[in-house]
Protein backbone atom coordinates (compact mmCIF):
# COMPACT_ATOMS: atom_id res chain seq x y z
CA UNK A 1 -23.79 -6.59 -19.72
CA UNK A 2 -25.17 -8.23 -16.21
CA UNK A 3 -24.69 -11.48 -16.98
CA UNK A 4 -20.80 -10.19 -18.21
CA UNK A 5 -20.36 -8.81 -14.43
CA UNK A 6 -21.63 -11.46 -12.69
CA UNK A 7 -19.68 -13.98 -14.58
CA UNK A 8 -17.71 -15.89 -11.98
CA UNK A 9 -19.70 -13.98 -8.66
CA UNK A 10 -19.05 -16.35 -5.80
CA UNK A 11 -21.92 -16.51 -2.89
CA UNK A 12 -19.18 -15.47 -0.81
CA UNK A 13 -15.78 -14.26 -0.14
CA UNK A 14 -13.42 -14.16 2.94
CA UNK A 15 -10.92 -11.80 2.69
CA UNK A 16 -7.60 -12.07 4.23
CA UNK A 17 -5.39 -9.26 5.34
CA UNK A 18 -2.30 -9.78 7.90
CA UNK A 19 -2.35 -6.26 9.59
CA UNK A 20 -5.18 -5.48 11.47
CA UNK A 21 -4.18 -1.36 10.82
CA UNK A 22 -5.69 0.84 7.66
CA UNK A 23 -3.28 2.13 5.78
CA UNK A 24 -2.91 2.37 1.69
CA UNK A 25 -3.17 -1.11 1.00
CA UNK A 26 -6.77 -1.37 3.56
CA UNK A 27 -7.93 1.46 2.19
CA UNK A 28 -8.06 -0.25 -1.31
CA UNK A 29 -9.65 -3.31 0.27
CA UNK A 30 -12.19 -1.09 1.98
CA UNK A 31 -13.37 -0.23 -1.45
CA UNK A 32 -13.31 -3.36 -2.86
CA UNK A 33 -15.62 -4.97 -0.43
CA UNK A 34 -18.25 -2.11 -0.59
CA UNK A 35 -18.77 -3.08 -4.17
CA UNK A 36 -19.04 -6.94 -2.92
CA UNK A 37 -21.68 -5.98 -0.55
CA UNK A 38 -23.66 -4.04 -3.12
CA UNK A 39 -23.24 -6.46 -5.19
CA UNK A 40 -25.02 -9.10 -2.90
CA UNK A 41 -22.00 -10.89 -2.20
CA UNK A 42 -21.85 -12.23 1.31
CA UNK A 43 -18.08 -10.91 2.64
CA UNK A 44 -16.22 -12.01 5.83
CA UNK A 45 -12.63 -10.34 6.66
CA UNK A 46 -10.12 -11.86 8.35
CA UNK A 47 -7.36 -10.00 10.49
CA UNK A 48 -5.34 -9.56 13.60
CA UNK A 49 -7.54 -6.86 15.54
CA UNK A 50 -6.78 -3.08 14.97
CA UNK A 51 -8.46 0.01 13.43
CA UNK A 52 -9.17 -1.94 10.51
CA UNK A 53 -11.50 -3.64 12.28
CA UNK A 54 -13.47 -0.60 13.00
CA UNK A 55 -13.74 0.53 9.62
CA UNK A 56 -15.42 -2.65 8.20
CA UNK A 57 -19.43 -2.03 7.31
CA UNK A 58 -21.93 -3.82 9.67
CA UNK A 59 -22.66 -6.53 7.59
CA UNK A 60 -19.34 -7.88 7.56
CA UNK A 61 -18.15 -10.44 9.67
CA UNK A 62 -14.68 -10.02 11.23
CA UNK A 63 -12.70 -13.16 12.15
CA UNK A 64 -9.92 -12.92 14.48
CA UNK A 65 -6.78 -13.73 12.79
CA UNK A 66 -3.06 -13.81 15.32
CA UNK A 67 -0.34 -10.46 14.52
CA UNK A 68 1.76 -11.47 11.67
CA UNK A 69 5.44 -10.18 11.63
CA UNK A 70 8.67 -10.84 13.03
CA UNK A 71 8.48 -8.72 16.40
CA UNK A 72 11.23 -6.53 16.18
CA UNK A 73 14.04 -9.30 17.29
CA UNK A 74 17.35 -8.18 16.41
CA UNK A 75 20.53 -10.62 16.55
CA UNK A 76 21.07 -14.25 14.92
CA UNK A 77 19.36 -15.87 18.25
CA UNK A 78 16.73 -13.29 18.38
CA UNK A 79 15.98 -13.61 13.82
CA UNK A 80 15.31 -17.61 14.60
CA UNK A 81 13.03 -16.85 17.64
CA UNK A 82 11.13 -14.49 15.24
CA UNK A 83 10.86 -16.71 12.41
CA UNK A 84 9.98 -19.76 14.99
CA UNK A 85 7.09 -17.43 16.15
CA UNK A 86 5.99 -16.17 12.71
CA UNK A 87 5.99 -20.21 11.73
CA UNK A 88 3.82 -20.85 14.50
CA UNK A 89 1.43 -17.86 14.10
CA UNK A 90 1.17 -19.08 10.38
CA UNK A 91 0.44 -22.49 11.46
CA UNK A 92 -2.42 -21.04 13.97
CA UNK A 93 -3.69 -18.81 11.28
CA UNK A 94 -4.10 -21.45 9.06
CA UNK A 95 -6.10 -23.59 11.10
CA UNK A 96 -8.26 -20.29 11.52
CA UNK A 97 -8.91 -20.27 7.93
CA UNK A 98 -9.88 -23.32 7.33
CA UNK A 99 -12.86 -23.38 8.89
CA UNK A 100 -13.97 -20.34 6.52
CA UNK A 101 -12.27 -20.62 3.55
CA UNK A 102 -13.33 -25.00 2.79
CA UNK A 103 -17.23 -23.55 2.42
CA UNK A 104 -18.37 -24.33 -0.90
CA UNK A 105 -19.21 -21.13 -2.62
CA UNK A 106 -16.02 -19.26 -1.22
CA UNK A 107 -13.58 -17.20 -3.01
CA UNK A 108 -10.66 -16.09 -1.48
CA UNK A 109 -8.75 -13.10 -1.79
CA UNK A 110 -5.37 -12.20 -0.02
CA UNK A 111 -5.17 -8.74 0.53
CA UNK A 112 -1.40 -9.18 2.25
CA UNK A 113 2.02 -11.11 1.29
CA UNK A 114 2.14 -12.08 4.73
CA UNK A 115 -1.13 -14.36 4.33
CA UNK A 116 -0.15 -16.10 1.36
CA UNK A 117 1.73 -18.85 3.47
CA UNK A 118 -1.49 -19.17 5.97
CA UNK A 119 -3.33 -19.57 2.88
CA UNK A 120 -1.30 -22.49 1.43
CA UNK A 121 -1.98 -24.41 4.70
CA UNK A 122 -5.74 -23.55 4.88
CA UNK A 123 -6.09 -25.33 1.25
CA UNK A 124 -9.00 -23.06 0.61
CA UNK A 125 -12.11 -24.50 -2.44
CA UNK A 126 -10.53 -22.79 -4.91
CA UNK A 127 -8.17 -20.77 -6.06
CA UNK A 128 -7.40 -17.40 -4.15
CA UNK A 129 -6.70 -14.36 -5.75
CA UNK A 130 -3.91 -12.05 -4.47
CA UNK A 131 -4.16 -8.37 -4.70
CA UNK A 132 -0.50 -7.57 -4.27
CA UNK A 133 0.61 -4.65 -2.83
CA UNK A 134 4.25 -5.31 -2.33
CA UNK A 135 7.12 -5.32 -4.66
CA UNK A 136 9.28 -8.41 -4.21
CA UNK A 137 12.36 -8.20 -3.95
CA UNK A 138 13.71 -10.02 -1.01
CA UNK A 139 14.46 -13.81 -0.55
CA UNK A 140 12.43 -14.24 2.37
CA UNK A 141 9.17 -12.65 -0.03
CA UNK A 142 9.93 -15.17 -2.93
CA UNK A 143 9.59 -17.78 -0.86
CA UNK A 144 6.78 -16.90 0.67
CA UNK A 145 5.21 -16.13 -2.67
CA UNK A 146 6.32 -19.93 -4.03
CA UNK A 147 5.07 -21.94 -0.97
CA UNK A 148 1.70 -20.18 -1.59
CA UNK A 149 1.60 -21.07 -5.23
CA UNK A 150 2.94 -25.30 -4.63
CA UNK A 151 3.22 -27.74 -7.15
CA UNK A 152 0.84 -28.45 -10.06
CA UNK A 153 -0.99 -31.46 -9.34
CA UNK A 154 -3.07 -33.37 -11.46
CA UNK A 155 -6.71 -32.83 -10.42
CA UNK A 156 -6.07 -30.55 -8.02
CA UNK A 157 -5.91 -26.52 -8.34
CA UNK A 158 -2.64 -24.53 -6.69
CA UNK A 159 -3.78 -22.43 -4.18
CA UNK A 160 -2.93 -18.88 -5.68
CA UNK A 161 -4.76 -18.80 -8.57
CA UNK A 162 -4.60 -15.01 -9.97
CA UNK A 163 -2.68 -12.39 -8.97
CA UNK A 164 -4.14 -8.82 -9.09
CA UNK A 165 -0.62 -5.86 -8.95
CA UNK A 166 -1.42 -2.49 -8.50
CA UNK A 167 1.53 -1.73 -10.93
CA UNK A 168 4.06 -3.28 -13.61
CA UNK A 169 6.77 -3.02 -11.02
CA UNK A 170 4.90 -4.76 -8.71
CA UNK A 171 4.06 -6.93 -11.63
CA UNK A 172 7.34 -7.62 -12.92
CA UNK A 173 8.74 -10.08 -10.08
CA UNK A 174 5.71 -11.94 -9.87
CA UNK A 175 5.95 -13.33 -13.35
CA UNK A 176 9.18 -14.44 -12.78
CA UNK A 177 7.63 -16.28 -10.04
CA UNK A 178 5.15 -17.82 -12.29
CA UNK A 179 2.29 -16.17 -10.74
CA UNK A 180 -0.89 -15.17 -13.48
CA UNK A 181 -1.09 -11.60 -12.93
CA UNK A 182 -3.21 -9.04 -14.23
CA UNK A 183 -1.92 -5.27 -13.83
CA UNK A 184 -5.06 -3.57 -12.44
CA UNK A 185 -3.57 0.33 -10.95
CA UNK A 186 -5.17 2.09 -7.80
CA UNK A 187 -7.21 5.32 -8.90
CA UNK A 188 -8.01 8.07 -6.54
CA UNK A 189 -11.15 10.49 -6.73
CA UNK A 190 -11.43 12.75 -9.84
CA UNK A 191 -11.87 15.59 -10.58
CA UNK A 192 -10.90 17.23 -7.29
CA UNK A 193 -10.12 21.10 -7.10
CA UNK A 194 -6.24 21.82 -7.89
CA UNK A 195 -4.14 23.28 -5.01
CA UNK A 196 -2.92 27.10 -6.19
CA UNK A 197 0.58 27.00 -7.32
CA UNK A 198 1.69 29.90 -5.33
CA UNK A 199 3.98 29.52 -2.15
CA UNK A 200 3.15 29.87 1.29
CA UNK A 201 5.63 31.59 3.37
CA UNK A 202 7.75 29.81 4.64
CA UNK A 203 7.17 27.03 2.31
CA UNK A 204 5.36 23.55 3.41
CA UNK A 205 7.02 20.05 2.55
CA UNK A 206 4.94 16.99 3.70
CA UNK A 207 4.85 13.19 3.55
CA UNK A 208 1.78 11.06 4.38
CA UNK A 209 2.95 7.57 5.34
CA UNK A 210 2.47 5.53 8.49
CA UNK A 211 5.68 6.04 10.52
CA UNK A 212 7.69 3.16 9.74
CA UNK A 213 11.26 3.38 8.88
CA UNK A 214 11.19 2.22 5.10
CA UNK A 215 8.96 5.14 4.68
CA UNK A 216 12.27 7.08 4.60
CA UNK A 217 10.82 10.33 6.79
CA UNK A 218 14.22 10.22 8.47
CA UNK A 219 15.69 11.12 5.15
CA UNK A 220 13.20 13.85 4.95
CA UNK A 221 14.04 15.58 8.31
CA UNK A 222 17.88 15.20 6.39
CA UNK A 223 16.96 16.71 3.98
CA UNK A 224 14.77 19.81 5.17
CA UNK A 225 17.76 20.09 7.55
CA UNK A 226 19.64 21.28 4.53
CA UNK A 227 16.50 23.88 3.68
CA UNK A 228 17.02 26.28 6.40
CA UNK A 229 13.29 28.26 5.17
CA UNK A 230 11.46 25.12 4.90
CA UNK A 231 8.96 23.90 7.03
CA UNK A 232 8.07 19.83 7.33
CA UNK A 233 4.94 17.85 8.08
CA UNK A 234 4.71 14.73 8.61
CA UNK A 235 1.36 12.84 8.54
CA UNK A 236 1.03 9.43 9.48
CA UNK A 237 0.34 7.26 12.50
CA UNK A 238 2.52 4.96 14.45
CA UNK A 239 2.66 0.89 14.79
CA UNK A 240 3.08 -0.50 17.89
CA UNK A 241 6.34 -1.85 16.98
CA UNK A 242 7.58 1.27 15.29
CA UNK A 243 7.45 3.79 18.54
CA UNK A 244 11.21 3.97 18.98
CA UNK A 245 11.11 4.68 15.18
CA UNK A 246 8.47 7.83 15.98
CA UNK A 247 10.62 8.53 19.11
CA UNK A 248 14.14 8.91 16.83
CA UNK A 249 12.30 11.14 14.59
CA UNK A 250 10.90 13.38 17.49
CA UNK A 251 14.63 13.58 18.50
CA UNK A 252 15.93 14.19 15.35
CA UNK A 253 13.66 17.25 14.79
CA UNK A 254 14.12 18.59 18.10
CA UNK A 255 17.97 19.57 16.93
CA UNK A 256 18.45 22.77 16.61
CA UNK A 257 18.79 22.34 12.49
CA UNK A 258 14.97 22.03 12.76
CA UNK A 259 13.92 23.18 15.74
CA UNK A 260 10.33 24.87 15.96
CA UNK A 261 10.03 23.60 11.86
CA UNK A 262 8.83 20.03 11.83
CA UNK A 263 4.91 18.99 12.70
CA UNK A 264 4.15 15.45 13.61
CA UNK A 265 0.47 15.02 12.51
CA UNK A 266 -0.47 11.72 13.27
CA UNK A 267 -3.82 10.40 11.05
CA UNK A 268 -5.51 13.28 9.34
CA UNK A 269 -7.21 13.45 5.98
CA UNK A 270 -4.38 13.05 3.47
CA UNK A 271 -6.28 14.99 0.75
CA UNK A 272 -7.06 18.33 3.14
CA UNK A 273 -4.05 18.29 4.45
CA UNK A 274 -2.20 17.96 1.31
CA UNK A 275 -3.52 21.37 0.81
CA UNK A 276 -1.62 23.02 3.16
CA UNK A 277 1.41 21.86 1.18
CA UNK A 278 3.74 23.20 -1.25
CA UNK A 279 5.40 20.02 -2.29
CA UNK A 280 4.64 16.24 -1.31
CA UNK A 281 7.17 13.88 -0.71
CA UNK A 282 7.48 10.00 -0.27
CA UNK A 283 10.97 9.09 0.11
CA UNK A 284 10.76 5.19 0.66
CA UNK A 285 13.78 3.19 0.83
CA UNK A 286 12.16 0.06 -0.42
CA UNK A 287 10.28 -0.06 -3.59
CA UNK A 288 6.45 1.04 -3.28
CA UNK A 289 4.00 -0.97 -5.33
CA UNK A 290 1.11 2.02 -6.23
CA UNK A 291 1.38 4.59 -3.66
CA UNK A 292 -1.92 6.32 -2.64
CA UNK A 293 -0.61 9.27 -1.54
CA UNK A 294 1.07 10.05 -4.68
CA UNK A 295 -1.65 9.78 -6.61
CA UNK A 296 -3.61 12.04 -4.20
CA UNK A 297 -0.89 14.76 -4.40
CA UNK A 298 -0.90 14.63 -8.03
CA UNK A 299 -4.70 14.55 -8.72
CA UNK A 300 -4.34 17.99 -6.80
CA UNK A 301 -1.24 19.49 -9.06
CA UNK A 302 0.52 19.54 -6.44
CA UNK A 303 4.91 18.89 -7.09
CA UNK A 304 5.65 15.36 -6.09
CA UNK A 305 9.59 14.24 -4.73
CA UNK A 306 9.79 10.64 -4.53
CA UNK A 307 12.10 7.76 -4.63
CA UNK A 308 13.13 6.57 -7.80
CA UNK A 309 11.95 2.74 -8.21
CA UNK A 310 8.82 0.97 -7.88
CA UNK A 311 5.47 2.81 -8.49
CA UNK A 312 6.50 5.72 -7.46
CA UNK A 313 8.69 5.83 -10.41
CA UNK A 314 6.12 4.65 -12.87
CA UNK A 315 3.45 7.39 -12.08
CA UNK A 316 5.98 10.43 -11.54
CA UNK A 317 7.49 9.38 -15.06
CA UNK A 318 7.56 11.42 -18.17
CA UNK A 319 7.58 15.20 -16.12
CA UNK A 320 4.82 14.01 -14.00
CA UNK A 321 7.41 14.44 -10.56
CA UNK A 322 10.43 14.70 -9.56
CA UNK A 323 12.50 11.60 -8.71
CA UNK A 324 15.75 11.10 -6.48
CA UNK A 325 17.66 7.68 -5.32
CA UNK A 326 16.94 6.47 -2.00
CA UNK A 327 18.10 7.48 1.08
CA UNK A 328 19.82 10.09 0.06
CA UNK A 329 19.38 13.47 2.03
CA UNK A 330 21.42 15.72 -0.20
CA UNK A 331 19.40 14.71 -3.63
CA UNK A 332 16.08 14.88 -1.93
CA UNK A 333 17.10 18.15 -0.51
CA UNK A 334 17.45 19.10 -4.10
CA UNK A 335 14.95 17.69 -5.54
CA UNK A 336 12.47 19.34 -2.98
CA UNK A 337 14.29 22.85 -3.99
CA UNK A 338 13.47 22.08 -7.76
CA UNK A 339 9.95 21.47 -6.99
CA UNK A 340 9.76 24.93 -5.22
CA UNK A 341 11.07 26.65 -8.46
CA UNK A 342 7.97 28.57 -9.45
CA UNK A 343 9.51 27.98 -13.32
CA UNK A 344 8.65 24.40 -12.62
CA UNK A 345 5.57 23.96 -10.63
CA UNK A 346 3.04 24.72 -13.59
CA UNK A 347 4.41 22.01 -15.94
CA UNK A 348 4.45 19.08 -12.82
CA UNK A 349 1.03 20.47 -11.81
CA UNK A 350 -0.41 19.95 -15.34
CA UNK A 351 1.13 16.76 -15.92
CA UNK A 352 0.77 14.93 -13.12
CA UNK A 353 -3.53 15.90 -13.26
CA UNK A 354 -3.59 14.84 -16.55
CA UNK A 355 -2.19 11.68 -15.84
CA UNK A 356 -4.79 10.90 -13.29
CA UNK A 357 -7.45 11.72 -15.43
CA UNK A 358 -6.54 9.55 -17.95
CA UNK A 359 -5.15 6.73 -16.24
CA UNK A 360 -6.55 6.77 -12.51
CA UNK A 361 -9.73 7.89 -12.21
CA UNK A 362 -11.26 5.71 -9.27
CA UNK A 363 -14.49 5.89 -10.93
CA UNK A 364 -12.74 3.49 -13.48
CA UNK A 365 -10.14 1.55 -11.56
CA UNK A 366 -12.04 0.62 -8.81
CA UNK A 367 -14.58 -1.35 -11.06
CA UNK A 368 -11.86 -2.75 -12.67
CA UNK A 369 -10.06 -4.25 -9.23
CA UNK A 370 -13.33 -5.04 -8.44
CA UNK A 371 -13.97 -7.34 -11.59
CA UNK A 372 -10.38 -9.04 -11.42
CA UNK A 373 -9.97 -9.07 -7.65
CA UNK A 374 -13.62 -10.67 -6.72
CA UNK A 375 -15.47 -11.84 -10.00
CA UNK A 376 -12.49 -13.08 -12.40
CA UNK A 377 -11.43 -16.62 -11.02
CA UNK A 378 -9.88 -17.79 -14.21
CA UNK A 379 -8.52 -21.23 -13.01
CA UNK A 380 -11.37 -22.06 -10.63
């Protein structure tokens, strides 16, 4: 059984992630490079600076990676000055890289989409792995995801070697890609003590998500507009490029449709203040890959509205949640008044913990990320 997990252990592994903040995604790496550590593995992270960076255990070493993105330019002129920076910050990064990732003894592990480029150009000993966390679906991603993966070449490896999705919809594009990808699903911590089923008064809808627009919590101040005896948190913090976004939404709720009913939380403990809640929400826009925060509502029975497509719509499936197209107010509104039907809650409360249970437990994902994420290098 030891010599099983240690099969492929690399002396070391430098772990790349393209936002220096913590949110789902960071969390999950977090995890991953505890069991590294305890597993003797020698584990250097490399990101723009940020509270991620404060997070990481003592023994890790932190290399300073340049912010990724595209800087908020708007307009054709300002789109090409982005991309011209981004090119040049992934050029940079690159060069970063390679003095860290051409070690012998490395393994490599990609913790962001926005990396994968970087990585191409670093031309690390082996393979890296990719622990995906975004669904692809635009063109700009594909082609970020087919630079990083090159041409065969005789004698020489490609430079993605496996790719680890938290989901099948996350999956799904990839292999049209022609990426090697193993389905490995986030877990949160189980058992946990349910939430009681009845209401408080008024009632409590919440979504924990950084504020960022594709998170959709616009829609949800739409929505509870259209719930006059509903009250809304929102729990999250802010990026530095997203402030107007936090600013639009501290407008929007100071209207007098929801005046004196909407809490801005900032970052707070998702699972105690889930608590406080009589239905969770995530009303994305874009397609989520495995969303944390559902499967923290849902370990505690409490009624889950989300978007219908990507994870989201694989773990709320089959009476587990309720689901409701994108950006739409008037359908979340409803969904959200469903969920608040005392007929209802007991059957979404049962299903959606027995899910968990059976299917993520992080006592039993975790290991399993672990093995295909760190020790499972299949083409090295």
């Amino acid at each position: 059984m030891e010599q099983e997990h240690r099969k492929g252990r690399p002396q070391r592994v430098v772990v790349v992630n393209a936002s220096g903040e913590c949110s789902g995604a960071e969390a999950v790496m977090l995890d991953l490079v505890d069991l590294a550590l305890a597993d003797g593995i020698d584990v250097v992270v490399a990101s723009p600076a940020g509270p991620l960076v404060d997070r990481l255990p003592p023994t890790v070493r932190h290399v300073p990676l340049p912010t990724f993105g595209l800087g908020g330019w708007t307009g054709r002129f300002g789109k090409l000055r982005a991309a011209s920076g981004l090119a040049l910050r992934t050029l940079r990064t690159g060069l970063v890289l390679r003095r860290e990732v051409r070690r012998p003894g490395t393994h490599t592990v990609s913790n962001s989409l926005l990396a994968l480029p970087a990585l191409r150009l670093a031309r690390p000993v082996g393979p890296a792995t990719w622990l995906a966390h975004d669904v692809v679906m635009l063109a700009d991603q594909r082609r970020f995801v087919s630079f990083a993966l090159g041409r065969r070449r005789a004698g020489r490896p490609r430079t993605l070697g496996v790719v680890v999705a938290v989901s099948e919809a996350t999956a799904a594009p990839l292999r049209g890609l022609g990426c090697d990808v193993l389905v490995r699903p986030n877990g949160v911590r189980w058992p946990v003590e349910p939430v009681p089923l009845e209401q408080h008064s008024p009632p409590v809808v919440g979504e924990a998500a950084l504020l960022v627009a594709w998170k959709g919590q616009s829609v949800v101040l739409d929505a509870v507009a259209l719930l006059p005896e509903v009250r809304c948190e929102l729990a999250g913090g802010t990026l530095p490029t997203t402030e107007g976004y936090r600013d639009a939404l501290t407008a929007r709720a100071a209207q007098p449709d929801l005046a004196g009913r909407v809490r801005f939380l900032g970052h707070v403990d998702a699972i105690d203040t889930m608590r406080g809640w009589d239905v969770a929400v995530l009303a994305s826009t874009s397609p989520e890959a495995g969303p944390l925060a559902v499967l923290e509502a849902m370990s505690l029975g409490l009624p889950v509205v989300a978007t219908d497509h990507g994870g989201s719509a694989e773990l709320l499936a089959d009476g587990c949640g309720i689901l409701v197209p994108p950006g739409d107010p008037a359908a979340l509104a409803k969904g959200i008044a469903q969920a608040l039907d005392d007929a209802v809650r007991p059957a979404l409360a049962a299903a959606s913990r027995q899910r968990v249970a059976a299917h993520h437990d992080r006592s039993l994902t975790l290991p399993a990320q672990y093995q295909a994420v760190m020790l499972d290098r299949r083409d090295a």
